[in-house]
Protein backbone atom coordinates (compact mmCIF):
# COMPACT_ATOMS: atom_id res chain seq x y z
CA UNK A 1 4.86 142.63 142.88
CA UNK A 2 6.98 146.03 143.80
CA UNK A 3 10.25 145.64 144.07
CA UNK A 4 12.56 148.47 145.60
CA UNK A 5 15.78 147.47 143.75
CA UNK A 6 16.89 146.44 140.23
CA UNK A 7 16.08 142.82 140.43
CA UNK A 8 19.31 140.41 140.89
CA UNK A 9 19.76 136.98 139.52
CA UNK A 10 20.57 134.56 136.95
CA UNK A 11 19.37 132.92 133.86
CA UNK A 12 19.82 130.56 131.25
CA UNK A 13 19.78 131.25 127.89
CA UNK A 14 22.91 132.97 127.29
CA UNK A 15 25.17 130.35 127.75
CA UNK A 16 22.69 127.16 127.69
CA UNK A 17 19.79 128.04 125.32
CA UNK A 18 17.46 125.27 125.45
CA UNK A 19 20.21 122.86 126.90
CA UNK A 20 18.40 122.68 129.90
CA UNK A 21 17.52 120.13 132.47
CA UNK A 22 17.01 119.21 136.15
CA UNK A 23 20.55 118.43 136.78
CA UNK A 24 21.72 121.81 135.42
CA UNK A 25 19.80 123.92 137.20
CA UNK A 26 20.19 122.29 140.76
CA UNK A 27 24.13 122.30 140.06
CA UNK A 28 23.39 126.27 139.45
CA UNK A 29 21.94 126.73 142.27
CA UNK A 30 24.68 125.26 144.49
CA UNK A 31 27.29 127.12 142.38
CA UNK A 32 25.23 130.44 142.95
CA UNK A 33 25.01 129.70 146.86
CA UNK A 34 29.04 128.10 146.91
CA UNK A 35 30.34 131.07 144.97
CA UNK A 36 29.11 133.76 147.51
CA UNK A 37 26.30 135.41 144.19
CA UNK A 38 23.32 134.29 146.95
CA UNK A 39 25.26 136.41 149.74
CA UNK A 40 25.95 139.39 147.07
CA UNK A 41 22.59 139.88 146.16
CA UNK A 42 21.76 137.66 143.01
CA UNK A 43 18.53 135.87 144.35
CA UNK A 44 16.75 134.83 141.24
CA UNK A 45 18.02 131.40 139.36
CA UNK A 46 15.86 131.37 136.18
CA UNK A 47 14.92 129.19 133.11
CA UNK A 48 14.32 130.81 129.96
CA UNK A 49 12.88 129.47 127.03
CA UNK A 50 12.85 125.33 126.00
CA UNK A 51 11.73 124.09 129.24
CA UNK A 52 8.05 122.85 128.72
CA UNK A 53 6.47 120.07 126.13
CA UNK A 54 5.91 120.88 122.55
CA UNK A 55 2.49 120.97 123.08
CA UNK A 56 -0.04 121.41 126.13
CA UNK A 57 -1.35 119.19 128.02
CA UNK A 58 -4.47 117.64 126.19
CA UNK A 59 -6.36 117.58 129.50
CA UNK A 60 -5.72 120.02 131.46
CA UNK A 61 -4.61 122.47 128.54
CA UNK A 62 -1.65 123.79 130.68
CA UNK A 63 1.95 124.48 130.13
CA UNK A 64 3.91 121.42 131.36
CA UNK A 65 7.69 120.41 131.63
CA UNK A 66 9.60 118.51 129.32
CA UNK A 67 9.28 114.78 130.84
CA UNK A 68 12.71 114.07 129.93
CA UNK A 69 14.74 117.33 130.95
CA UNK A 70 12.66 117.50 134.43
CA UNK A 71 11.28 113.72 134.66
CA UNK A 72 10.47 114.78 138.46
CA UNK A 73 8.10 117.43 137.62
CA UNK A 74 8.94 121.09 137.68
CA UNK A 75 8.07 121.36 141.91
CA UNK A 76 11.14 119.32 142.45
CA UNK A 77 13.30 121.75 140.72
CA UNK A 78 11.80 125.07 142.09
CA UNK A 79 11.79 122.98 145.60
CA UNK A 80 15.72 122.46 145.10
CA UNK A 81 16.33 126.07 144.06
CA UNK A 82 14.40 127.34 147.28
CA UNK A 83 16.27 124.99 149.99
CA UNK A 84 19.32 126.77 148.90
CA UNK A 85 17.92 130.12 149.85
CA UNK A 86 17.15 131.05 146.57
CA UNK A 87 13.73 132.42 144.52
CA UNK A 88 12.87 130.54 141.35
CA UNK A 89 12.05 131.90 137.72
CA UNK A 90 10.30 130.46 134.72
CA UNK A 91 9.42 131.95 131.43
CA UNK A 92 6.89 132.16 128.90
CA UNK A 93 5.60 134.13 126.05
CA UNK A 94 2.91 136.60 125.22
CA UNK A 95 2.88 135.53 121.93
CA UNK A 96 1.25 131.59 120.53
CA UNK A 97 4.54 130.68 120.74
CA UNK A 98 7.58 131.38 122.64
CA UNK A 99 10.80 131.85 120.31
CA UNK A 100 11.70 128.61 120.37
CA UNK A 101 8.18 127.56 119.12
CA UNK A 102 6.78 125.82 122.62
CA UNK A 103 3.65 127.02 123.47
CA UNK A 104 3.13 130.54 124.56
CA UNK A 105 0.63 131.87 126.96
CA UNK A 106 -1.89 133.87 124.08
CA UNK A 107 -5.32 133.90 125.43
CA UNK A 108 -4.20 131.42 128.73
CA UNK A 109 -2.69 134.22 130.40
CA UNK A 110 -5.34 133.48 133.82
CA UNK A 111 -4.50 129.67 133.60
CA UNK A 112 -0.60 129.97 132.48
CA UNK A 113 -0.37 132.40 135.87
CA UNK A 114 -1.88 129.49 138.21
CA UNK A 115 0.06 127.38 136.61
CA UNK A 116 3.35 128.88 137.14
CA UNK A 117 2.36 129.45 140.69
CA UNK A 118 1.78 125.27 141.66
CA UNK A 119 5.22 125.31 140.39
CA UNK A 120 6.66 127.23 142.79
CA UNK A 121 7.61 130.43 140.67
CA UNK A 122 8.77 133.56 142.13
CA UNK A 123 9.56 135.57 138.64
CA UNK A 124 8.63 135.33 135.17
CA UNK A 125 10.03 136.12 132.48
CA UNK A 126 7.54 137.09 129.58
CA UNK A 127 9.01 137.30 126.01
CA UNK A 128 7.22 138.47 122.89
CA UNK A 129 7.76 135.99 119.57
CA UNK A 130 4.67 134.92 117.54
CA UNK A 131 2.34 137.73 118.58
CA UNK A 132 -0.94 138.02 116.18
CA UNK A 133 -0.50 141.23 114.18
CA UNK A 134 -3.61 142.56 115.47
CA UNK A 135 -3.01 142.25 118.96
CA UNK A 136 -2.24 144.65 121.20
CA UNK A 137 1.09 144.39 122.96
CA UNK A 138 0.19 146.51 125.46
CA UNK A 139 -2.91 145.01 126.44
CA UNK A 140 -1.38 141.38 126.68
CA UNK A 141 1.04 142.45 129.28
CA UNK A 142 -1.40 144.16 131.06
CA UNK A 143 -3.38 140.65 130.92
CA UNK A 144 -0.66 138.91 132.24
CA UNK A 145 0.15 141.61 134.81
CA UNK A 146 -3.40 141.16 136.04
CA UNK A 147 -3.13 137.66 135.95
CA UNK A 148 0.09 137.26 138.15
CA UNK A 149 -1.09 139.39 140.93
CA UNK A 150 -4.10 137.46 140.78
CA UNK A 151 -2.70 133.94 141.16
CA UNK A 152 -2.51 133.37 144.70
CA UNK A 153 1.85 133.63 144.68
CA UNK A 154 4.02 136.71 144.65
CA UNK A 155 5.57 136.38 141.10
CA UNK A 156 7.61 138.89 139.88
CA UNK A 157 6.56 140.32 136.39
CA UNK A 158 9.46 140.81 134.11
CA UNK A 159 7.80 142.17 130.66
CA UNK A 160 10.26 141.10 127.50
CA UNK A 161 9.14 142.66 124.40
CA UNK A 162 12.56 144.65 123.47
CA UNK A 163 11.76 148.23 123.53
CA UNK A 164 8.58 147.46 121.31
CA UNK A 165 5.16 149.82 121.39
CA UNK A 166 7.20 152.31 123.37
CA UNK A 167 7.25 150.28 126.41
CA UNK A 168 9.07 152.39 128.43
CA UNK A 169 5.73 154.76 128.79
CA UNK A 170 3.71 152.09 129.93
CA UNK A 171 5.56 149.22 131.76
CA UNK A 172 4.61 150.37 135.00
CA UNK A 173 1.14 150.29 134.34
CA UNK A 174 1.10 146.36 133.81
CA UNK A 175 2.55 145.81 137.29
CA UNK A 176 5.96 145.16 135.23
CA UNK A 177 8.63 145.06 138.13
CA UNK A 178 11.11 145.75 135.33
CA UNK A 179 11.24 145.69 131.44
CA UNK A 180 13.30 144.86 128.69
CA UNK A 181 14.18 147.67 126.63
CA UNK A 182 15.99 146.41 123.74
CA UNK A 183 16.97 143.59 121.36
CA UNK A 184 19.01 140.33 122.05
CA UNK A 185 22.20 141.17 123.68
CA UNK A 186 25.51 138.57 122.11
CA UNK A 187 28.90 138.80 123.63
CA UNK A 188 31.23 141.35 122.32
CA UNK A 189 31.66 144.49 122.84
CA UNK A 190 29.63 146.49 120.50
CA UNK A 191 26.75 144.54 121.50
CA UNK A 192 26.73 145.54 124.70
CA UNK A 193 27.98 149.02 124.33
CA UNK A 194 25.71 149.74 121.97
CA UNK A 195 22.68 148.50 124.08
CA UNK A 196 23.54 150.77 126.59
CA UNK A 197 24.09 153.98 124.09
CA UNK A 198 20.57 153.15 123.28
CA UNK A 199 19.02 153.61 126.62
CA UNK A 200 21.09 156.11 128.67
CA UNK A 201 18.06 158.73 127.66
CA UNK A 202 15.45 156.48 128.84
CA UNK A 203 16.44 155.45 132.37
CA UNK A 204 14.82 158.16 133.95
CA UNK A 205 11.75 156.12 133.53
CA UNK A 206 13.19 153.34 136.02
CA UNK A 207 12.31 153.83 139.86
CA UNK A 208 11.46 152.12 142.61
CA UNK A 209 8.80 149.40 141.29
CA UNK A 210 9.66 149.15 137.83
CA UNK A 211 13.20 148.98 136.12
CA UNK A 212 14.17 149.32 132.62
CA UNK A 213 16.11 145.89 132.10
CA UNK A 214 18.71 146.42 129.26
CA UNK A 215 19.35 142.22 128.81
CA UNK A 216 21.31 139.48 130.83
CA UNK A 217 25.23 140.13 131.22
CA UNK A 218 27.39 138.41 129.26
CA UNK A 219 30.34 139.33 131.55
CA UNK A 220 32.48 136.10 131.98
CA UNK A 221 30.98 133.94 128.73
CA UNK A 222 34.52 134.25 126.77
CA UNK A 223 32.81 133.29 123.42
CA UNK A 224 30.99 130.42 124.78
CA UNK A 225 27.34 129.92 125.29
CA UNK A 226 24.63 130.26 123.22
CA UNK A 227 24.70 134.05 122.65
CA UNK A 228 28.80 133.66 121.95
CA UNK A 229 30.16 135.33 119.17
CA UNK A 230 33.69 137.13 119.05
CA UNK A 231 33.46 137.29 123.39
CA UNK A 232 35.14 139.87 125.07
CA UNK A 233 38.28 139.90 127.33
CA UNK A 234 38.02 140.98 130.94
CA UNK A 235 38.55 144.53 130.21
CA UNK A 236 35.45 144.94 128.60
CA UNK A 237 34.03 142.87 131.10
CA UNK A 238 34.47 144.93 133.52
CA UNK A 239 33.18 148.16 131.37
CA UNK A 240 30.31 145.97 131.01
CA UNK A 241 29.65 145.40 134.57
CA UNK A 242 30.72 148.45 135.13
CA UNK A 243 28.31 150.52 133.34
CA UNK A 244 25.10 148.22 134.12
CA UNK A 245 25.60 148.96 137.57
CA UNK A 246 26.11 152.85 137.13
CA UNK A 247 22.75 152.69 135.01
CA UNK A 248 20.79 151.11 138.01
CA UNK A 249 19.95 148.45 135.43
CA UNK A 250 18.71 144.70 136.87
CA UNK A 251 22.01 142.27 137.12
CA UNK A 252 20.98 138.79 135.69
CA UNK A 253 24.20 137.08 135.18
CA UNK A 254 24.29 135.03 131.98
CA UNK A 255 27.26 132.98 131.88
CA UNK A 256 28.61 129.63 133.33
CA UNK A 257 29.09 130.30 137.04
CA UNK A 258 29.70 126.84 137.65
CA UNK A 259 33.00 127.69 136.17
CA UNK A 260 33.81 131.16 136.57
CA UNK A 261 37.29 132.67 136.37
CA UNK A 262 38.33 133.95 139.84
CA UNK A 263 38.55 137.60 138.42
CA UNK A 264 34.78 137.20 136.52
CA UNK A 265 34.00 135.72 140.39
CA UNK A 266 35.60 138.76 141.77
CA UNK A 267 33.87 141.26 139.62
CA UNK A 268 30.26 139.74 140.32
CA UNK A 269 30.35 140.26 143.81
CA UNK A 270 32.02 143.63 143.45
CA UNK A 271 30.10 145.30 146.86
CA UNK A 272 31.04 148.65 145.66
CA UNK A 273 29.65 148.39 141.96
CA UNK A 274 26.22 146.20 143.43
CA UNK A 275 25.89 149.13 146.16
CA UNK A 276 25.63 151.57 143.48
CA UNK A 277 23.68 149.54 141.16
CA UNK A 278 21.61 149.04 144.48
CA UNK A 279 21.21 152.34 146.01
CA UNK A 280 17.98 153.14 147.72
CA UNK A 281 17.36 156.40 145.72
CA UNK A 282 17.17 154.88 142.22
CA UNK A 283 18.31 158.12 140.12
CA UNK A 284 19.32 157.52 136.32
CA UNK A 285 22.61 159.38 135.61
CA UNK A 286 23.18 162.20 133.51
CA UNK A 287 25.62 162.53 130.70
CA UNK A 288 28.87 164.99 132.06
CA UNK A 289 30.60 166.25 128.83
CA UNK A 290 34.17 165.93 128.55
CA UNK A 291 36.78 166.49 125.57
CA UNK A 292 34.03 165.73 122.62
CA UNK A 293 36.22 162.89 121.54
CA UNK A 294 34.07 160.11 119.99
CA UNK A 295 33.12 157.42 122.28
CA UNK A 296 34.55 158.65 125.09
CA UNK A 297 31.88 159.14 127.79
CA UNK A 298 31.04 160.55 131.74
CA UNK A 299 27.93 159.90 133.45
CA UNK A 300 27.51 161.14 137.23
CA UNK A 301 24.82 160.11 139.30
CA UNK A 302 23.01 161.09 142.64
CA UNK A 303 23.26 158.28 145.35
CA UNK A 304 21.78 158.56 149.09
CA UNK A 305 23.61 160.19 151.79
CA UNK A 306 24.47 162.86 149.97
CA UNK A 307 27.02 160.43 147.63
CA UNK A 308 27.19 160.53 144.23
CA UNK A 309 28.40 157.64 141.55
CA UNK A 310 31.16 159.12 138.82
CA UNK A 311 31.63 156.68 135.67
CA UNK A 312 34.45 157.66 133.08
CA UNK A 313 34.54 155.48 130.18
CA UNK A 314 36.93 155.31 126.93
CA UNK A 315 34.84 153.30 124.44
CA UNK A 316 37.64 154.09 121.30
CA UNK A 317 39.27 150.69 119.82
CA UNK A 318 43.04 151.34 120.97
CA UNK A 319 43.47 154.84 121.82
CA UNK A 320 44.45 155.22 125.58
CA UNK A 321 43.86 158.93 126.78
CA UNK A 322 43.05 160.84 129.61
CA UNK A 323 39.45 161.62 129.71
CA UNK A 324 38.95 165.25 131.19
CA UNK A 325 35.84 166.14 132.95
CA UNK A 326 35.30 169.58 133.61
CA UNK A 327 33.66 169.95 137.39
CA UNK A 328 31.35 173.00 135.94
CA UNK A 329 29.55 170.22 134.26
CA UNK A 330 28.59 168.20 137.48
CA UNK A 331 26.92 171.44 138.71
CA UNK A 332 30.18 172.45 140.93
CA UNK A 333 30.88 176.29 139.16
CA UNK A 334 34.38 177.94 139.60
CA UNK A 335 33.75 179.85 142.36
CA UNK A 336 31.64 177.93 144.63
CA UNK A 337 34.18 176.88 147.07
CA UNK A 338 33.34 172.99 146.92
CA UNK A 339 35.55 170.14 145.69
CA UNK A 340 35.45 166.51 145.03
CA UNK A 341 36.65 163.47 146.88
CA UNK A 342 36.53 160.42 144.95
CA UNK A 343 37.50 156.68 145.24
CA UNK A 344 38.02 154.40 142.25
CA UNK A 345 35.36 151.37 143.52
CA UNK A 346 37.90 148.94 142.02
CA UNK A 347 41.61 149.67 142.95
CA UNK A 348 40.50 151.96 145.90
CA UNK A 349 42.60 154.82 144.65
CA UNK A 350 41.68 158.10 146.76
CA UNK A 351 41.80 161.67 144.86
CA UNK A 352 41.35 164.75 147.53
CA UNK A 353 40.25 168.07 146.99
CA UNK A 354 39.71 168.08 143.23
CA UNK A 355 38.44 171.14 141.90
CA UNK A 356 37.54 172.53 138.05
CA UNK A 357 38.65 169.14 136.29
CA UNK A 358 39.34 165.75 136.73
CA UNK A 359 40.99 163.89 134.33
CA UNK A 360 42.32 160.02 135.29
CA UNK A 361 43.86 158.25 132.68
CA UNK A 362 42.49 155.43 130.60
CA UNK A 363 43.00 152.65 128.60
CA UNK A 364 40.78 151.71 125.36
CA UNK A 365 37.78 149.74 125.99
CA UNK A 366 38.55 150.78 130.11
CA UNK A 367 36.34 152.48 132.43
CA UNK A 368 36.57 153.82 136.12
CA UNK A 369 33.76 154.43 138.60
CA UNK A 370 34.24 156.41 141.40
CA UNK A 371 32.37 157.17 144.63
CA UNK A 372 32.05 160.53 145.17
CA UNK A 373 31.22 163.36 147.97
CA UNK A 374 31.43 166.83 147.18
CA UNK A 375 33.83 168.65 150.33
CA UNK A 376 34.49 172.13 151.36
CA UNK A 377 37.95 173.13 149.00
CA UNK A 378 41.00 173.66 151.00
């Protein structure tokens, strides 16, 4: 399946796990659709691990829902997610067993893929616990990959072996529509920062098609949830946020949003932050050096329509500074007679005519984003 964007949705297991059932899900998708996520973009509502039997089907040998956590069958659920507008996703496991030790789709990749299909399944989510030694990794995704296209449903492919094998160099071949990168993400702030460090160098290998997926948010989870651990406040929510949508990086929201705060509501649907995350032209950013302080950090990236994206971000524990970004370093030289306009895509703040350096104040753990167009200088 190609996809033009970074993929937008939602999934389970950071805040749920395998506390999963019918109920749940349905009351998701009406909370997706109530709190305006449908209208913003987020389209896929998915289940991650813990949803099937223990065991497959001694028949029919296929993968099939937990009787008690879905007692209507799995078509009732994806039929529920789909009245509400929405595209449903499942997961699985290229491994003998997922990581929750249900059965994984090893050598049933052709019947697990037909399967998910009679279920109604728009996007899978393929993980990578319990793999034979021997195996390949590559080749299983390509398997699987060949499987899903060949199912008789549009399925989206999203390949989950955490930056394994060098995956980045061969995602696209599998048909991946996007592929995660890098170990579990957990809610606090070095978690997520750090994931990101990891894969600024490698997001030149996401375009349209295939996008490197650097794990669910945990923006709005406060230390709850099954991936909770110190949590974060909203500031480095909003870094978070922030800085997956300036990487072009898929947006699966992973916490509660049956009971989101109005500002974790507010930052989600963020039109300015999803347009950049969503822009047509799919460049990865490049790193703008500032002051050399550690963990302080400027990325600028190319949009359409002659736009570009400017992220400034103070990643120090309690030193507020201005950050100072020297123009030369964009590509705009002394003497070229251009300047920058930018707005801050949060507060709206307008800077005209900036030329040679830019430096906006910031708080610790803080970030801005601007849009940007370069202007003749007056």
């Amino acid at each position: 399946m190609f996809v033009q964007k970074p993929p937008m949705g939602y999934n389970t297991w950071n805040t749920f796990g395998h506390n999963i059932d019918a109920s749940l899900i349905k009351e998701t998708a009406d909370a997706m659709v109530d709190n305006g996520l449908l209208d913003a973009g987020y389209k896929y509502l998915v289940i991650d691990d813990c949803w099937s039997e223990r065991h497959r089907d001694p028949v029919t040998d296929k993968i099939v829902p937990d009787k008690k956590k879905f007692p209507d069958g799995m078509n009732a659920v994806s039929d529920y997610v789909h009245s509400k507008g929405l595209k449903f996703g499942m997961y699985s496991c290229a491994g003998v067993r997922p990581c929750a030790d249900y059965p994984g789709s090893f050598d049933h990749e052709y019947l697990d893929a037909v399967t998910f299909a009679e279920y109604g399944c728009d996007f899978l989510k393929y993980d990578y616990c319990y793999k034979p030694e021997t195996a390949n990794g590559e080749m299983l995704y390509r398997r699987m990959g060949l499987a899903l296209e060949n199912c008789g449903r549009e399925i989206l492919f999203s390949a989950c072996n955490w930056g394994s094998d060098g995956v980045h160099g061969w995602a696209r071949s599998t048909g991946a529509s996007m592929f995660r990168s890098t170990g579990d993400i957990f809610d606090n702030f070095k978690s997520f920062s750090d994931i990101a460090f990891s894969q600024i160098d490698k997001f030149c290998y996401s375009a349209p098609g295939c996008f490197n997926d650097i794990d669910m948010l945990t923006v709005g989870m406060f230390g709850k949830g099954n991936v909770g651990t110190t949590g974060c406040d909203l500031n480095d929510y909003i870094t978070q946020f922030s800085l997956w949508c300036l990487l072009g990086a898929p947006l699966m929201i992973g916490c509660d949003v049956r009971n989101m705060e109005p500002q974790i509501k507010a930052l989600l649907t963020n039109r300015e932050l999803i347009r950049i995350n969503q822009d047509e032209e799919c460049r990865p950013v490049y790193e703008v050096r500032t002051n050399n302080w550690n963990n302080v950090h400027a990325w600028f990236r190319h949009l359409s329509n002659n736009e570009y994206a400017l992220g400034v971000f103070n990643f120090t524990d309690g030193d507020a500074r201005p950050i100072r970004v020297e123009l030369f370093d964009i590509g705009l030289s002394l003497g070229c007679g251009k300047a920058l306009e930018l707005v801050d895509v949060m507060s709206g703040e307008r800077f005209e005519n900036v030329t040679e350096t830019f430096s906006p104040p910031m708080n610790y753990h803080a970030c801005r984003v601007f849009r940007c167009r370069i202007v003749d200088a007056k």
